[in-house]
PDB file of N, CA and C in Angstrom:
ATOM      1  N   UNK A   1     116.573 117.209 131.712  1.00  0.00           N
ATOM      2  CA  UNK A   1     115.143 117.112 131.492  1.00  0.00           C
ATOM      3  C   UNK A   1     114.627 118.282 130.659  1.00  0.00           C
ATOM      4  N   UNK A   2     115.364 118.973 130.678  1.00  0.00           N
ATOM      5  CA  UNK A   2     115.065 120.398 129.928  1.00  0.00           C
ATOM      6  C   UNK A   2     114.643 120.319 128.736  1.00  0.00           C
ATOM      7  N   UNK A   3     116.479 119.491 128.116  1.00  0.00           N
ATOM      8  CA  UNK A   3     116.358 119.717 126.646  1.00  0.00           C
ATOM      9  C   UNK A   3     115.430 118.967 126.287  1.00  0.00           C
ATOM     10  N   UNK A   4     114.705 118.043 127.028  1.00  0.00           N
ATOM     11  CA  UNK A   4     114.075 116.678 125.887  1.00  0.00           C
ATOM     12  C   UNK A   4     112.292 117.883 126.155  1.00  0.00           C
ATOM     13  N   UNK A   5     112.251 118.651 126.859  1.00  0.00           N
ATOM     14  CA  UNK A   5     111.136 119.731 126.548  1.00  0.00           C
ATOM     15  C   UNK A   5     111.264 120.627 125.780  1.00  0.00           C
ATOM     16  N   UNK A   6     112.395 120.924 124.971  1.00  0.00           N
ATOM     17  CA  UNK A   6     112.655 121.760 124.219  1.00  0.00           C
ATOM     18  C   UNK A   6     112.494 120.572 122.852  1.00  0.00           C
ATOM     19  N   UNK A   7     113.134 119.797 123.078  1.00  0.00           N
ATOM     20  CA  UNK A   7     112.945 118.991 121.774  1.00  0.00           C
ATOM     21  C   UNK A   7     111.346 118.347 121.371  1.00  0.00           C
ATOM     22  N   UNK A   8     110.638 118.401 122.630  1.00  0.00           N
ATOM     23  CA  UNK A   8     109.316 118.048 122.218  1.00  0.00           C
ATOM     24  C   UNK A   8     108.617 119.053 121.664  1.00  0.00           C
ATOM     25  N   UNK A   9     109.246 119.989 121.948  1.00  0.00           N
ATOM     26  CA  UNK A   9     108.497 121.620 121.607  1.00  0.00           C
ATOM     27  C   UNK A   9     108.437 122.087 120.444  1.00  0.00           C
ATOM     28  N   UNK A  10     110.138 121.765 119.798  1.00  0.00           N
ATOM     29  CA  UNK A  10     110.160 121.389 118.337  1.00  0.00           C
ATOM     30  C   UNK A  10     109.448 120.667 117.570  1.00  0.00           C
ATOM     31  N   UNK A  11     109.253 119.227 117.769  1.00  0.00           N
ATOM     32  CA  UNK A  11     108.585 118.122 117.181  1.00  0.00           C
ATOM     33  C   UNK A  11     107.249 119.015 117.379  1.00  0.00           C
ATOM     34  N   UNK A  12     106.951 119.067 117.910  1.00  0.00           N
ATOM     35  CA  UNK A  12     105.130 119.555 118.209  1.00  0.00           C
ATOM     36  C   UNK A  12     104.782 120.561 116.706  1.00  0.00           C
ATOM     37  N   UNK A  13     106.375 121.527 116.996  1.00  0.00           N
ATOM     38  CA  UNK A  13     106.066 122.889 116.232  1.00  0.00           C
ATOM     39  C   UNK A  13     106.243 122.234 114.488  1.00  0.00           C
ATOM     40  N   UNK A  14     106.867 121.532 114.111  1.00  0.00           N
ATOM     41  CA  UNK A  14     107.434 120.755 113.046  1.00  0.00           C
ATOM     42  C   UNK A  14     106.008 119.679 112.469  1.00  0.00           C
ATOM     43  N   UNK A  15     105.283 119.543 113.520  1.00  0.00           N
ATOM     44  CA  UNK A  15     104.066 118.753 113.023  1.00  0.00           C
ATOM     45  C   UNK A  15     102.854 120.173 112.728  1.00  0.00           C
ATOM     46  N   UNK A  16     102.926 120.857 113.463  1.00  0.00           N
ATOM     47  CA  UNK A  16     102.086 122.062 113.020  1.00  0.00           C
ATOM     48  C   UNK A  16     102.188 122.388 111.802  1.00  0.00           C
ATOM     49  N   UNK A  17     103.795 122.855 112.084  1.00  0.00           N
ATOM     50  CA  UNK A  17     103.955 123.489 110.115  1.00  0.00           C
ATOM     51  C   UNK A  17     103.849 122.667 109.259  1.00  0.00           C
ATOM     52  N   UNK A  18     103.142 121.264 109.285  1.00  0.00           N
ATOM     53  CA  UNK A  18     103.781 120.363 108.351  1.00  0.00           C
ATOM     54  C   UNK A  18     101.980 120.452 107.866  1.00  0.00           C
ATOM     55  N   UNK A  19     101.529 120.964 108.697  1.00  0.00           N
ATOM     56  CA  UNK A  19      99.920 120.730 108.841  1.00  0.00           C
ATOM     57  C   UNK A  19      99.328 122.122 108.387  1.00  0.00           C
ATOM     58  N   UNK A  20     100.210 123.059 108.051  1.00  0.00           N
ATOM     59  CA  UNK A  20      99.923 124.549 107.822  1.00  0.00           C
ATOM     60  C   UNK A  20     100.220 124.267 106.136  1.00  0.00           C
ATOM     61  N   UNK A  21     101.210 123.963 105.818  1.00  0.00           N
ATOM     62  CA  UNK A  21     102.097 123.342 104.617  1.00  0.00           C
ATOM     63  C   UNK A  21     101.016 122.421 103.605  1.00  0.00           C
ATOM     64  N   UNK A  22     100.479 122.120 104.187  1.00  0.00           N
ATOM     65  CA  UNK A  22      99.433 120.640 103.663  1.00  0.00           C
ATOM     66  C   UNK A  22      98.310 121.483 102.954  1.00  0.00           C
ATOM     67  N   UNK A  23      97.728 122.582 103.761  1.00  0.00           N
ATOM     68  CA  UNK A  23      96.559 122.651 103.994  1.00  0.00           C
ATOM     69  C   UNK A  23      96.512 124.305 103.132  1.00  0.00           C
ATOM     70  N   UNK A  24      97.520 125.025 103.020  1.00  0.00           N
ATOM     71  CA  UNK A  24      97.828 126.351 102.229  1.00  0.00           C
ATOM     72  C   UNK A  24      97.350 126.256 100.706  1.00  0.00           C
ATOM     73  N   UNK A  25      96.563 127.547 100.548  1.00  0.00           N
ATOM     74  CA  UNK A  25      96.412 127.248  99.019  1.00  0.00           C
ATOM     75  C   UNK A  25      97.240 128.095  98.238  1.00  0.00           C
ATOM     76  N   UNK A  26      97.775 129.308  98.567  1.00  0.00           N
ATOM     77  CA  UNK A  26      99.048 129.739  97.863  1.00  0.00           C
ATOM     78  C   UNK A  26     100.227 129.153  98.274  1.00  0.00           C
ATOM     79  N   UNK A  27     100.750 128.844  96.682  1.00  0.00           N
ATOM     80  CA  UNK A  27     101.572 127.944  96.456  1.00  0.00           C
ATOM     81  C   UNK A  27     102.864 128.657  97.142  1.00  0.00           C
ATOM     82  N   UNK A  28     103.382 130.008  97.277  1.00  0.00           N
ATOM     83  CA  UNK A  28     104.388 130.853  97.489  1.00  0.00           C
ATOM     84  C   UNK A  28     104.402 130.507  99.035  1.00  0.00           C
ATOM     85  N   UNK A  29     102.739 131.044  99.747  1.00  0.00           N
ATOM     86  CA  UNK A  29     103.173 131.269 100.872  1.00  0.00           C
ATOM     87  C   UNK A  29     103.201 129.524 101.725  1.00  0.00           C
ATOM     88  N   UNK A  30     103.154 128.323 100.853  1.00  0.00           N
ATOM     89  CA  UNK A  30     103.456 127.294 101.275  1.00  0.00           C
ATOM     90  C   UNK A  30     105.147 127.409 101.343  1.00  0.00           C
ATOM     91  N   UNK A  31     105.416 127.314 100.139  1.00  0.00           N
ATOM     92  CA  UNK A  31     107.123 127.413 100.215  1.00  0.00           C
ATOM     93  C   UNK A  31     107.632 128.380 101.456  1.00  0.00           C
ATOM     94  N   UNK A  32     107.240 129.222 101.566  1.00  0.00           N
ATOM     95  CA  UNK A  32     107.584 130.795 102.969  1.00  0.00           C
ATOM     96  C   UNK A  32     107.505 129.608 103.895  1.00  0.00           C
ATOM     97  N   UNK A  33     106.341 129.104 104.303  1.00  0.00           N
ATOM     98  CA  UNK A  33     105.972 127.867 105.501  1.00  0.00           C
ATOM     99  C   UNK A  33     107.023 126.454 105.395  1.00  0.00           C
ATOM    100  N   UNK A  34     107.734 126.141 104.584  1.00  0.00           N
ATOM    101  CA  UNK A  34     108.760 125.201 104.212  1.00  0.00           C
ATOM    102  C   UNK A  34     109.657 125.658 104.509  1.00  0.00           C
ATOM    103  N   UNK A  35     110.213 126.935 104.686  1.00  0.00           N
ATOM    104  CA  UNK A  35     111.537 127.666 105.023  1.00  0.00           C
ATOM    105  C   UNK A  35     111.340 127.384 106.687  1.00  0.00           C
ATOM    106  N   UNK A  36     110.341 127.939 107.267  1.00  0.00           N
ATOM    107  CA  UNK A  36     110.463 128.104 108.636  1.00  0.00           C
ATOM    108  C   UNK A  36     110.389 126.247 109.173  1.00  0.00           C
ATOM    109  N   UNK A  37     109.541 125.886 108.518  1.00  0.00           N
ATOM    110  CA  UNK A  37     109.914 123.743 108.864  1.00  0.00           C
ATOM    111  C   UNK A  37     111.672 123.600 108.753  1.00  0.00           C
ATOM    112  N   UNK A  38     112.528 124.276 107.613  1.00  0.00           N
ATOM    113  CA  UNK A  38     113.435 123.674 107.649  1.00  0.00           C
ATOM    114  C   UNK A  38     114.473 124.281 108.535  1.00  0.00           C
ATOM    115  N   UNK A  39     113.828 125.541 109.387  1.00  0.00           N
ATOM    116  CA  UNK A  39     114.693 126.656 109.884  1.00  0.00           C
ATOM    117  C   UNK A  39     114.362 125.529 111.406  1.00  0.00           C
ATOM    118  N   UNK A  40     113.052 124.950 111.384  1.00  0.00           N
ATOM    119  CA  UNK A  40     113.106 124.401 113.061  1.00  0.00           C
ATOM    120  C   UNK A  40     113.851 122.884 112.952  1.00  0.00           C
ATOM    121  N   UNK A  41     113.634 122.292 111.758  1.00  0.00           N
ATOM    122  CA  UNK A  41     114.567 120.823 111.721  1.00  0.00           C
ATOM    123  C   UNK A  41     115.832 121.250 112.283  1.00  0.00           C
ATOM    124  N   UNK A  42     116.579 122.178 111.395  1.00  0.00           N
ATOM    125  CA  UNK A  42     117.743 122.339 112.072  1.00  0.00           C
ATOM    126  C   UNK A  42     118.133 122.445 113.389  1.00  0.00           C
ATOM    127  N   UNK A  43     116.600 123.412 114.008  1.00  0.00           N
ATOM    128  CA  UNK A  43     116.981 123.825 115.384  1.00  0.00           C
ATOM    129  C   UNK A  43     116.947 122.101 115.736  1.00  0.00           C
ATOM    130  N   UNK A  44     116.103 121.870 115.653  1.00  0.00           N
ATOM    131  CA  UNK A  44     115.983 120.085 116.255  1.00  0.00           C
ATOM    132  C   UNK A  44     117.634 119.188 115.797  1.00  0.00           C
ATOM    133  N   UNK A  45     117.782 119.373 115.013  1.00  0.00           N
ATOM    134  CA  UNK A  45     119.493 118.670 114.911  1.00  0.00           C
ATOM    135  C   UNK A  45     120.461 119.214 115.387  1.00  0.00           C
ATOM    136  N   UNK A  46     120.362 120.512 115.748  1.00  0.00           N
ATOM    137  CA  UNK A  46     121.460 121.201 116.478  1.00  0.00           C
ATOM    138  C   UNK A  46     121.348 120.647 117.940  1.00  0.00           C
ATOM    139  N   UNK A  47     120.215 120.610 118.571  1.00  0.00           N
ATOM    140  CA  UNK A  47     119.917 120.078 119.545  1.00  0.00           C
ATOM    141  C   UNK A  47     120.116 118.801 120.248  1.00  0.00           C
ATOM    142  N   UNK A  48     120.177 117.714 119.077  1.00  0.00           N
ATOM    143  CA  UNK A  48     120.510 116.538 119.029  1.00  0.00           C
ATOM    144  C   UNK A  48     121.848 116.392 119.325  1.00  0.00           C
ATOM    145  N   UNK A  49     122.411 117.524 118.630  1.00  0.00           N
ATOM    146  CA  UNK A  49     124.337 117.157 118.869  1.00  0.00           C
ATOM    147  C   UNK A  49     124.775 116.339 117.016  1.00  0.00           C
ATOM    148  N   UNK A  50     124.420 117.065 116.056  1.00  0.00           N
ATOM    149  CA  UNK A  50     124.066 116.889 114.998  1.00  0.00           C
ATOM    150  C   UNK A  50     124.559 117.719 114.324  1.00  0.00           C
ATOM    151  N   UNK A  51     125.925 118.426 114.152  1.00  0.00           N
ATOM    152  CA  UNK A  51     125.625 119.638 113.932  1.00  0.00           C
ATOM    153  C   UNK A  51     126.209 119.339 111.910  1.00  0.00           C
ATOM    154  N   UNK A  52     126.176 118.533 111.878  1.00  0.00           N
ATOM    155  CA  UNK A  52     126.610 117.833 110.139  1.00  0.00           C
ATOM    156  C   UNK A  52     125.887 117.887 109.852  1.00  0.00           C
ATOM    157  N   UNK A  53     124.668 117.205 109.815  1.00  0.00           N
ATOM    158  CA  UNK A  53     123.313 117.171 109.590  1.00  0.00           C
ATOM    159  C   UNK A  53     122.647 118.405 109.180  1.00  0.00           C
ATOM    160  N   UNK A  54     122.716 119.464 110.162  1.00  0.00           N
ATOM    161  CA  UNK A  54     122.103 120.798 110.220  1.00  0.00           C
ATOM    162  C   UNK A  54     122.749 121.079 108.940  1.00  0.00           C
ATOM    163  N   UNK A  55     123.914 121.131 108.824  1.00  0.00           N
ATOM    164  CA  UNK A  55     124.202 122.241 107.781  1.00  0.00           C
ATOM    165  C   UNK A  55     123.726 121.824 106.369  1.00  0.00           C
ATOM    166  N   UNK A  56     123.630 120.509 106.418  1.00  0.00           N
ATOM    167  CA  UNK A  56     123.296 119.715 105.245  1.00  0.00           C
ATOM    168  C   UNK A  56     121.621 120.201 105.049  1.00  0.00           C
ATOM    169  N   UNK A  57     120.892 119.931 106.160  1.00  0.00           N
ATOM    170  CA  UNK A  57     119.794 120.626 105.723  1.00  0.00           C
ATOM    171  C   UNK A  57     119.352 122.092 105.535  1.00  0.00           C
ATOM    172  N   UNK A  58     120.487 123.235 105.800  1.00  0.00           N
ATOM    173  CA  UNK A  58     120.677 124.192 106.096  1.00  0.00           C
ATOM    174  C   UNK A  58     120.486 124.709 104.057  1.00  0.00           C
ATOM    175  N   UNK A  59     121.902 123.815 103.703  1.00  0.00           N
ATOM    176  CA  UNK A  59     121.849 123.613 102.469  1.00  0.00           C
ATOM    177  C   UNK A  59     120.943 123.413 101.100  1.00  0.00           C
ATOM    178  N   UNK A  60     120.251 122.334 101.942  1.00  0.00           N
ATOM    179  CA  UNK A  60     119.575 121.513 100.849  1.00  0.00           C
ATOM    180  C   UNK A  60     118.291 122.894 101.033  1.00  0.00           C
ATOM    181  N   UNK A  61     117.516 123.149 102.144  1.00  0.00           N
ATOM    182  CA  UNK A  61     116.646 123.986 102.622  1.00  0.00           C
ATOM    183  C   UNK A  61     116.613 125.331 101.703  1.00  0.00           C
ATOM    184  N   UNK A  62     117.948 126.001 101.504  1.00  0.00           N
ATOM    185  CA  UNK A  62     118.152 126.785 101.132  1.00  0.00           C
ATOM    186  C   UNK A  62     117.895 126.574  99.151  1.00  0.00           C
ATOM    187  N   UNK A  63     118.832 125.948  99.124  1.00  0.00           N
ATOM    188  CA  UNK A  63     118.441 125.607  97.914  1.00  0.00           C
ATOM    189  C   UNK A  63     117.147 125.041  96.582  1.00  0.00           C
ATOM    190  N   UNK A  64     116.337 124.289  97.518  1.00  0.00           N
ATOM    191  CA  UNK A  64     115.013 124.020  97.285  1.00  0.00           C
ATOM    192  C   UNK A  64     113.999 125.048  97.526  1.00  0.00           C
ATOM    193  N   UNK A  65     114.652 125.946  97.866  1.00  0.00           N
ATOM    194  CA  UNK A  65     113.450 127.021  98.366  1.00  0.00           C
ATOM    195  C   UNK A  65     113.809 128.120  96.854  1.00  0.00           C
ATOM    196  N   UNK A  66     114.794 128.291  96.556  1.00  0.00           N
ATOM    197  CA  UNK A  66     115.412 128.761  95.384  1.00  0.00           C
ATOM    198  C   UNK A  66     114.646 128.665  94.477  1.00  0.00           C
ATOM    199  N   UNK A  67     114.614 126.880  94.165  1.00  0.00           N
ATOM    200  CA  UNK A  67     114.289 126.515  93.038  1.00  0.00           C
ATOM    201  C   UNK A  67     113.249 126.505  92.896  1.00  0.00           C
ATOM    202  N   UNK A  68     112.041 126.075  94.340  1.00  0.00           N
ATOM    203  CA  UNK A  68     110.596 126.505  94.126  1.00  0.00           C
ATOM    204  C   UNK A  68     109.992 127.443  93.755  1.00  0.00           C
ATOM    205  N   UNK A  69     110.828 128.992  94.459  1.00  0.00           N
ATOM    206  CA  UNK A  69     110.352 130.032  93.874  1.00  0.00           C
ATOM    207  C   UNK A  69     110.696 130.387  92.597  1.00  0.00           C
ATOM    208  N   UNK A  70     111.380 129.524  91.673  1.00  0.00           N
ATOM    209  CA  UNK A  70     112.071 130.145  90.196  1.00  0.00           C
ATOM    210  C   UNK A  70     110.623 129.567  89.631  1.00  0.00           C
ATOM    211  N   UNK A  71     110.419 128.417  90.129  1.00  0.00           N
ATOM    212  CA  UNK A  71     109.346 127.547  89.177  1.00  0.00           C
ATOM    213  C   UNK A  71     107.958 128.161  89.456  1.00  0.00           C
ATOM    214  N   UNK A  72     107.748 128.729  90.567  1.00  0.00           N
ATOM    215  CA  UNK A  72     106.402 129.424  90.879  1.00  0.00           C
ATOM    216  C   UNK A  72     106.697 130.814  89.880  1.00  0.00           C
ATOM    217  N   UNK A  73     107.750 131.412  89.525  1.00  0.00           N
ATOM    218  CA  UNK A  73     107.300 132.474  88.665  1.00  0.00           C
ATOM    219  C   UNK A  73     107.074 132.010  87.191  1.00  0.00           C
ATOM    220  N   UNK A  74     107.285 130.942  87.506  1.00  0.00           N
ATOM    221  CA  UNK A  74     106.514 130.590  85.614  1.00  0.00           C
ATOM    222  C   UNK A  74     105.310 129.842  85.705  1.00  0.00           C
ATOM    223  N   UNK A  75     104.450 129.129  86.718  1.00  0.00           N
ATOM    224  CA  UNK A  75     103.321 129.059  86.682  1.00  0.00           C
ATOM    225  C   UNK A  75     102.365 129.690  87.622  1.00  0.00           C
ATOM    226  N   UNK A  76     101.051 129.631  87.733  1.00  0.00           N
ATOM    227  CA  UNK A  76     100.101 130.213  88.294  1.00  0.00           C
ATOM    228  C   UNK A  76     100.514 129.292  89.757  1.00  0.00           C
ATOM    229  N   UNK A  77     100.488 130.376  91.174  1.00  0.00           N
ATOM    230  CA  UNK A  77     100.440 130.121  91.876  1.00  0.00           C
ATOM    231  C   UNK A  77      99.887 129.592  92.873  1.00  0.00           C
ATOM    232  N   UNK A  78      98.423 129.527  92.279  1.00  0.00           N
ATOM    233  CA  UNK A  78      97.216 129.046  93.589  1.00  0.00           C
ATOM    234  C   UNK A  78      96.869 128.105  92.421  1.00  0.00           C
ATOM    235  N   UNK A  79      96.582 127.195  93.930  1.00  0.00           N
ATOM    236  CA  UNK A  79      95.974 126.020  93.386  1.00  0.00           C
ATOM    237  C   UNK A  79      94.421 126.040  92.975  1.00  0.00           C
ATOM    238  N   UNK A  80      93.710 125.380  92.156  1.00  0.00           N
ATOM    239  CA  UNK A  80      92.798 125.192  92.146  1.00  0.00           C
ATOM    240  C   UNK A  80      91.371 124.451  93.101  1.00  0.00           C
TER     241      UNK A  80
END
């Protein structure tokens, strides 16, 4: 009974950031807020018994965060 309170705890926290993410007007510190969404997915697939998954998003997470910040240093960062 535990884990499925730990896993709701996640989901809860994963809809927050998704709602912090949405709503940010610097573009940087949205991406910063996309790292920690993809740092709790994982926790949520590790949890699951998933652990393929995780690394895959571990991956992809890592990498998209790369590439966002290459592209934010060539345009203006806040949105209008």
């Amino acid at each position: 009974m535990q884990i499925y309170t730990v896993e709701a705890i996640l989901l809860v926290f994963l809809i927050l950031i998704t709602g912090c993410i949405i709503y940010e007007r610097d573009l940087l510190s949205a991406v910063m807020i996309y790292c920690a969404f993809s740092f709790g997915a994982v926790l949520l697939y590790l949890m699951m018994g998933s652990p393929d998954v995780a690394f895959t998003e571990v991956v992809v997470g890592t990498v998209s965060t790369i590439f966002y910040v290459i592209a934010l240093k060539k345009i203006d960062r806040w949105c209008k």
